[in-house]
Protein backbone atom coordinates (compact mmCIF):
# COMPACT_ATOMS: atom_id res chain seq x y z
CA UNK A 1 58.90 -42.64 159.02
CA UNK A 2 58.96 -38.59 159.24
CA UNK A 3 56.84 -37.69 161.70
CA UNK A 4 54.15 -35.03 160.77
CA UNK A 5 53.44 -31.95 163.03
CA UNK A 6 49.81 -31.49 163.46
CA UNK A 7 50.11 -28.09 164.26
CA UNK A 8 51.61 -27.34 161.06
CA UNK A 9 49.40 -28.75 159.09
CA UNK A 10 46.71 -26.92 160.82
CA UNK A 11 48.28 -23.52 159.85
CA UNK A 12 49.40 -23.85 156.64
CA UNK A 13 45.39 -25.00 156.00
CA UNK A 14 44.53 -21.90 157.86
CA UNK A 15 47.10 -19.70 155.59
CA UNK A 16 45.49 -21.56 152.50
CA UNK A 17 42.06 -21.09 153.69
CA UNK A 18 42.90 -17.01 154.79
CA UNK A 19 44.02 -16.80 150.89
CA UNK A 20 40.88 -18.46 149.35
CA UNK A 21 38.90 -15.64 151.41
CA UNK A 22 41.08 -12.74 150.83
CA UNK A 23 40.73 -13.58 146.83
CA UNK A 24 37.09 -13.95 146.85
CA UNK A 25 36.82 -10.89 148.59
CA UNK A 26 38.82 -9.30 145.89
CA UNK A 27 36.83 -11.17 143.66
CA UNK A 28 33.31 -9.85 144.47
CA UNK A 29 34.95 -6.29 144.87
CA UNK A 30 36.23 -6.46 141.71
CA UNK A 31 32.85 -7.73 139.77
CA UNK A 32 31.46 -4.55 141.47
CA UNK A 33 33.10 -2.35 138.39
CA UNK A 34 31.58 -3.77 135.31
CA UNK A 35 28.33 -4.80 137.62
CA UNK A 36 28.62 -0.68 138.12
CA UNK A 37 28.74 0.36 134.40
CA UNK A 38 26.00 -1.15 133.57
CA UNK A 39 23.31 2.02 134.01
CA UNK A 40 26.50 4.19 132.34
CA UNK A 41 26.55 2.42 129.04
CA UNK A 42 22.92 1.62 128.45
CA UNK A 43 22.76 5.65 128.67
CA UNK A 44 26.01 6.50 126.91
CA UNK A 45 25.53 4.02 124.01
CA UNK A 46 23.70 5.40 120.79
CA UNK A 47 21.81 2.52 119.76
CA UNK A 48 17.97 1.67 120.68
CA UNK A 49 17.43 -0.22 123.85
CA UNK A 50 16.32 -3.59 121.97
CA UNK A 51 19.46 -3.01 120.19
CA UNK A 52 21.53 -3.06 123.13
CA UNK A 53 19.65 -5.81 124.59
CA UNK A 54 19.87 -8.08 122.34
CA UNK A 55 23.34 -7.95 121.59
CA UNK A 56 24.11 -7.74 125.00
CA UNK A 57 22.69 -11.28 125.42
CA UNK A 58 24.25 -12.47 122.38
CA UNK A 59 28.00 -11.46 123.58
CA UNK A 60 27.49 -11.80 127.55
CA UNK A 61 25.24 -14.39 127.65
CA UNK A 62 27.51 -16.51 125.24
CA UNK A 63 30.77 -16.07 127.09
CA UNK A 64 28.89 -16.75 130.22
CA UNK A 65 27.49 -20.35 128.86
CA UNK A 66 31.16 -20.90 127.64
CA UNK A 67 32.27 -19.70 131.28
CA UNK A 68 29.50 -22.37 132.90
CA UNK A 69 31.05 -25.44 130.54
CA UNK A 70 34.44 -24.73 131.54
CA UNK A 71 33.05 -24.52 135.55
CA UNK A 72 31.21 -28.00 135.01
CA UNK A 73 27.95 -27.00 134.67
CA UNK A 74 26.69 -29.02 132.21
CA UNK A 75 23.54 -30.66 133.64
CA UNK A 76 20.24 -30.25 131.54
CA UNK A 77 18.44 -27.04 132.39
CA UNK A 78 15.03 -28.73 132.72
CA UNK A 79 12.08 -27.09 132.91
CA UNK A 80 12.77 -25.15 136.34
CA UNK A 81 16.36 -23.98 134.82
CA UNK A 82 14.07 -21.93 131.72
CA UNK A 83 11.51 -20.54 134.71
CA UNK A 84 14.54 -19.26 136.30
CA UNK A 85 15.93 -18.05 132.85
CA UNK A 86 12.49 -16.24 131.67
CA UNK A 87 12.51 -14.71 135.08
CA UNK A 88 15.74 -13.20 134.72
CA UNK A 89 15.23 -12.67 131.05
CA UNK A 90 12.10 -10.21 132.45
CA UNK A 91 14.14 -8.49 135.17
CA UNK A 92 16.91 -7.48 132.63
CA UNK A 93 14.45 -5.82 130.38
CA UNK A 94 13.23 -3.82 132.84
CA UNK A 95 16.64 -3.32 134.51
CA UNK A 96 17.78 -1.46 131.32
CA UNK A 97 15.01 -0.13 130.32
CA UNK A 98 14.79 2.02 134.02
CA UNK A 99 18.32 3.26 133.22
CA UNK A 100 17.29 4.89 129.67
CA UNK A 101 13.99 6.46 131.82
CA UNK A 102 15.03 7.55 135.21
CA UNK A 103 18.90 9.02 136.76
CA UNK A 104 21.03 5.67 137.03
CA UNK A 105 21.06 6.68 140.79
CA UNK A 106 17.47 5.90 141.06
CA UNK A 107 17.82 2.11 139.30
CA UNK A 108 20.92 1.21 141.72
CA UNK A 109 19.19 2.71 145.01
CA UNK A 110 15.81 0.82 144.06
CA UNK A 111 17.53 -2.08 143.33
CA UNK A 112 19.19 -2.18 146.96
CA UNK A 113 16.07 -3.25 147.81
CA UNK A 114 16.36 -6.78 146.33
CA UNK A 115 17.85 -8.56 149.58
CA UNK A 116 14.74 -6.88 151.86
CA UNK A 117 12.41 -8.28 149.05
CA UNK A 118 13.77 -11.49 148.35
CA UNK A 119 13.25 -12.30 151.95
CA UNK A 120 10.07 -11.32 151.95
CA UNK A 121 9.12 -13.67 149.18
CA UNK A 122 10.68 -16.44 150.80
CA UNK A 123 8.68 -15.80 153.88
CA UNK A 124 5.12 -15.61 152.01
CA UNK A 125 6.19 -18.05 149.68
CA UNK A 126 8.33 -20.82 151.63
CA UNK A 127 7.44 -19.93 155.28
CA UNK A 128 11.11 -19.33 155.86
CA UNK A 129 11.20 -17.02 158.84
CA UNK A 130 12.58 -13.44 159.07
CA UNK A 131 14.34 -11.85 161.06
CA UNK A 132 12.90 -8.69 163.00
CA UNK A 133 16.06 -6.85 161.79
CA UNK A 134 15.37 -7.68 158.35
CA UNK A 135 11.60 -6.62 158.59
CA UNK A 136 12.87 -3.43 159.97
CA UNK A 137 15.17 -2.50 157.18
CA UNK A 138 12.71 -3.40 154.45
CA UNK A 139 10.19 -0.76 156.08
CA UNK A 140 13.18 1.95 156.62
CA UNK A 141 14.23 1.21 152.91
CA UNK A 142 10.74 0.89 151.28
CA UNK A 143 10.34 4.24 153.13
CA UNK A 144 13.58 5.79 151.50
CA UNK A 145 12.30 4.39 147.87
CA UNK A 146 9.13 6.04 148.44
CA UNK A 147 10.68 9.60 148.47
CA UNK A 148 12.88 8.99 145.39
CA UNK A 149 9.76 7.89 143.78
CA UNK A 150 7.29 10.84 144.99
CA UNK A 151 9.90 13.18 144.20
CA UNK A 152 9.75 11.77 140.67
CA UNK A 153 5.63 12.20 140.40
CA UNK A 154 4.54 14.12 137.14
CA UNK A 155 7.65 13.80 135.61
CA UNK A 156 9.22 11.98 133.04
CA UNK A 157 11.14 9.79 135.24
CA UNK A 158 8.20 8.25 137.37
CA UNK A 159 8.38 5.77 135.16
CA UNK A 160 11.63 4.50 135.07
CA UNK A 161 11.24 4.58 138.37
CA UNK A 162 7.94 2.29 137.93
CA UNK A 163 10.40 0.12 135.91
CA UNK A 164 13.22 -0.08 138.39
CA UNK A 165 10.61 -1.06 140.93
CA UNK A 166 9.69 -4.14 138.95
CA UNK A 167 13.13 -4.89 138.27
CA UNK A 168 13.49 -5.37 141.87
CA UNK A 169 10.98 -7.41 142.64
CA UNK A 170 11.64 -9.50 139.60
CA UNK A 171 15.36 -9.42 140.35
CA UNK A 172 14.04 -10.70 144.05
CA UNK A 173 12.21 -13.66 142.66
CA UNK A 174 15.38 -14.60 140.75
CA UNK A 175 17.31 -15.25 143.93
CA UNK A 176 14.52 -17.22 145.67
CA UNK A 177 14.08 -19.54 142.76
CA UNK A 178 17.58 -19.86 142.73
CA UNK A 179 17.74 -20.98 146.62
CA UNK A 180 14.55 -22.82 146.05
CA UNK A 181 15.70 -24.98 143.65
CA UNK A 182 19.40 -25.78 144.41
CA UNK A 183 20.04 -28.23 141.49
CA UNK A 184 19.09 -25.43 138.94
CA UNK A 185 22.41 -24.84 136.47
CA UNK A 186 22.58 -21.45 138.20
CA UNK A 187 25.02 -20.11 135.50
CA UNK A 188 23.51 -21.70 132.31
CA UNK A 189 20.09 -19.73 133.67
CA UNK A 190 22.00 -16.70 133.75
CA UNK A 191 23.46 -17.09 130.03
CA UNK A 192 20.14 -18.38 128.48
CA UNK A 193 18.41 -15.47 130.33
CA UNK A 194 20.54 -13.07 128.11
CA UNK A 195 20.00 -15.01 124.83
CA UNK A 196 16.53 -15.28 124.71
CA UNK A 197 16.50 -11.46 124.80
CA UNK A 198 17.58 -11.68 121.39
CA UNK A 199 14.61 -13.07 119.01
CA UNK A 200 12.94 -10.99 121.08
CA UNK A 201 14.67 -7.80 120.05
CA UNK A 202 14.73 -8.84 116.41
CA UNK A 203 10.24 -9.14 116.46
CA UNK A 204 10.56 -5.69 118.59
CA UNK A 205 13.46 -3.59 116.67
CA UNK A 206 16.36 -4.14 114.17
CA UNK A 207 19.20 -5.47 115.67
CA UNK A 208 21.27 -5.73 112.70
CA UNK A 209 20.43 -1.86 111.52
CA UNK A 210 23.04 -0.78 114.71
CA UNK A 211 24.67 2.77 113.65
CA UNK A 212 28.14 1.69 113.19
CA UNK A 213 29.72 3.70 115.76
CA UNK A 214 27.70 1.61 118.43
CA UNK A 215 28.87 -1.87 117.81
CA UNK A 216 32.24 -1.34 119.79
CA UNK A 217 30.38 0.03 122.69
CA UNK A 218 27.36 -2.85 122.88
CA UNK A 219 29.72 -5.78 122.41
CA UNK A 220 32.35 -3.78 125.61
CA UNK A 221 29.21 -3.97 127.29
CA UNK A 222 28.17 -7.65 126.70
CA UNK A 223 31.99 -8.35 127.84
CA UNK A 224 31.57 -6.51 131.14
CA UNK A 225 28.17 -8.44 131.44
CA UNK A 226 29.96 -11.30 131.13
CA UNK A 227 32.75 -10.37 133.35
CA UNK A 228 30.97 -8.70 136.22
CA UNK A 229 29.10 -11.96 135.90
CA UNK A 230 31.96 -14.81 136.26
CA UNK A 231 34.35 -12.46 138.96
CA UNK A 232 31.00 -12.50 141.03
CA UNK A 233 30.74 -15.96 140.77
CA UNK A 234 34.15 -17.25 141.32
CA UNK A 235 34.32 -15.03 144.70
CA UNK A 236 31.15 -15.65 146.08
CA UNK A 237 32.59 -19.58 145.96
CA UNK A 238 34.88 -18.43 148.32
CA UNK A 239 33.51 -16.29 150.91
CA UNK A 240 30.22 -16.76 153.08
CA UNK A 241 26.67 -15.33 151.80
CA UNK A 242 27.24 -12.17 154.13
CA UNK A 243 30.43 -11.14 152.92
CA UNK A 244 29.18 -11.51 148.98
CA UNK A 245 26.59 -9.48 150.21
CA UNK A 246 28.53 -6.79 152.20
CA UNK A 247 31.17 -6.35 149.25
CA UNK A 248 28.82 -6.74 146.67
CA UNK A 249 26.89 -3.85 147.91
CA UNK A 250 30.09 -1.13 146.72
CA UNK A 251 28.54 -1.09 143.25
CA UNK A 252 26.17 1.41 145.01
CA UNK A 253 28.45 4.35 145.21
CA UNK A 254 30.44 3.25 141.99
CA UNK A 255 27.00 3.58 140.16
CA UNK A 256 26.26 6.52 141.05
CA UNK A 257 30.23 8.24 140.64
CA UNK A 258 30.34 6.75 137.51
CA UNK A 259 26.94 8.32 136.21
CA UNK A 260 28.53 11.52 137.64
CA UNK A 261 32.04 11.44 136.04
CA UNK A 262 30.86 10.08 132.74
CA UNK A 263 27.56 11.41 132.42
CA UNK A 264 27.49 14.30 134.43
CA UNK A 265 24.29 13.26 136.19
CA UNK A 266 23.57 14.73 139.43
CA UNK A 267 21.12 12.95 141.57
CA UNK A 268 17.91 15.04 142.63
CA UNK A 269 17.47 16.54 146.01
CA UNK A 270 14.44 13.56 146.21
CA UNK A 271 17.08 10.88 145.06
CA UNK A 272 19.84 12.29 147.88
CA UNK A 273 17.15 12.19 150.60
CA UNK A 274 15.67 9.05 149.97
CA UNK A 275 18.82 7.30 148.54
CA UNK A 276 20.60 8.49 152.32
CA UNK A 277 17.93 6.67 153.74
CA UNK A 278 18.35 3.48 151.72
CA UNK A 279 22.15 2.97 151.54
CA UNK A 280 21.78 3.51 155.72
CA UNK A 281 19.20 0.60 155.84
CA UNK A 282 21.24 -1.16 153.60
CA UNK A 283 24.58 -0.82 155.12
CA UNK A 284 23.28 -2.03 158.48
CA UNK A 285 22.10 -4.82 157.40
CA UNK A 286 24.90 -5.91 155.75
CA UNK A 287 26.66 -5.35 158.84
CA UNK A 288 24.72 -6.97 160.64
CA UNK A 289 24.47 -10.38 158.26
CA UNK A 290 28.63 -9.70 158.30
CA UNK A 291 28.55 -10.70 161.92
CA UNK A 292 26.01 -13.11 161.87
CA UNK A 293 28.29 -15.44 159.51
């Protein structure tokens, strides 16, 4: 009988294990590009924001449910999957609805503040604890949103930022009903989330009246929905909740160069100041959760 040399064994699982990682990093880094375009194209495209909405859902939110059968999600949603689904419904509305009423630097650096607020909700909520670190952040961050946001007072953008502000904290309840309720068909939630968006658009607007030179550019964007969506996914299988976070965090700064190479949008001295003050909470926490796991 060949004799088998435990010490192989235990590296080539090590070298297999070292690949998984390094692909889900590449994974989550790479879902960071479409995840990035997002505030780009609801600006650049010339159709009405239920228009691009809607048809958003339609396209991403279909290839995502196809994406979720092929995965093995096929469970029932039951009723907690469509609370999760309605709640994420909400937070995209006012996710792209922020980007056509405030700089697409605003909606990313606001939206930072998801992790900081999602804790906080699970604390008050669940009675899961927080760290001191975390608490810290959150006050350093909030601190950094409220400059953007005062610099934004009496003009027309207060009110994106208003809407970016909800789309955090709606965006934040997402995640904790997600970790709440483990069983939840995490994927099919996210699909149906985009779908629903579209009866909704058609009481609201006329999705079928799209200018023709639009269509191309809403159904790229349901596709890079869709994509950011599954690349996300499959690497954050791979890699530990830190990491996802850390690398996840680099559509930041490809937000905000994209809005500035395609749209020629240059933040406001409010937005640098208090967007500084965010992405150096931010980034310290993530380095900190990065060491932690």
């Amino acid at each position: 009988m060949k004799r088998v040399d435990p010490g192989a064994v235990r590296m080539k699982t090590a070298t297999s294990g070292g690949r998984s990682r390094l692909a889900g990093i590449a994974l989550v880094l790479a879902s960071t590009v479409p995840f990035a375009l997002a505030g780009t194209l609801t600006r650049l495209i010339p159709a009405s924001l239920w228009q691009v909405i809607g048809w958003r859902g339609v396209v991403g939110g279909g290839c995502i449910l196809a994406f979720a059968w092929l995965a093995g999600e096929r469970q029932p949603m039951g009723w907690r999957g469509w609370v999760v689904a309605l709640v994420g419904a909400a937070a995209s509305v006012a996710f792209l609805a922020a980007f056509r009423m405030t700089q697409v630097a605003n909606v990313t650096l606001i939206y930072a503040l998801a992790p900081f607020a999602a804790a906080l909700i699970e604390r008050l909520a669940l009675g899961v604890p927080v760290a001191r670190g975390t608490l810290v952040g959150a006050a350093v961050s909030a601190f950094g949103v409220a400059v953007m946001v005062a610099g934004g007072l009496g003009a027309e953008r207060a009110e994106g930022d208003l809407a970016a502000l909800a789309m955090m904290a709606l965006f934040a309840l997402y995640t904790v009903l997600i970790r709440a309720w483990p069983a939840t068909p995490s994927l099919k939630a996210g699909g149906w989330s985009a779908i629903v968006l579209f009866p909704v658009a058609a009481v609201l607007d006329r999705p079928f009246a799209v200018a023709p030179g639009a269509w191309a550019g809403i159904f790229g964007f349901g596709i890079s929905f869709a994509l950011a969506v599954m690349l996300y996914t499959m690497g954050a299988r791979r890699i530990s909740a830190a990491e996802t976070g850390f690398y996840g965090g680099f559509e930041i700064p490809f937000s905000i160069v994209f809005a500035w190479a395609i749209l020629h949008e240059r933040p406001a001295a409010a937005t640098g100041l208090g967007g500084a003050i965010v992405l150096v909470s931010v980034g310290a926490g993530a380095v900190q959760a990065l060491r932690r796991g």
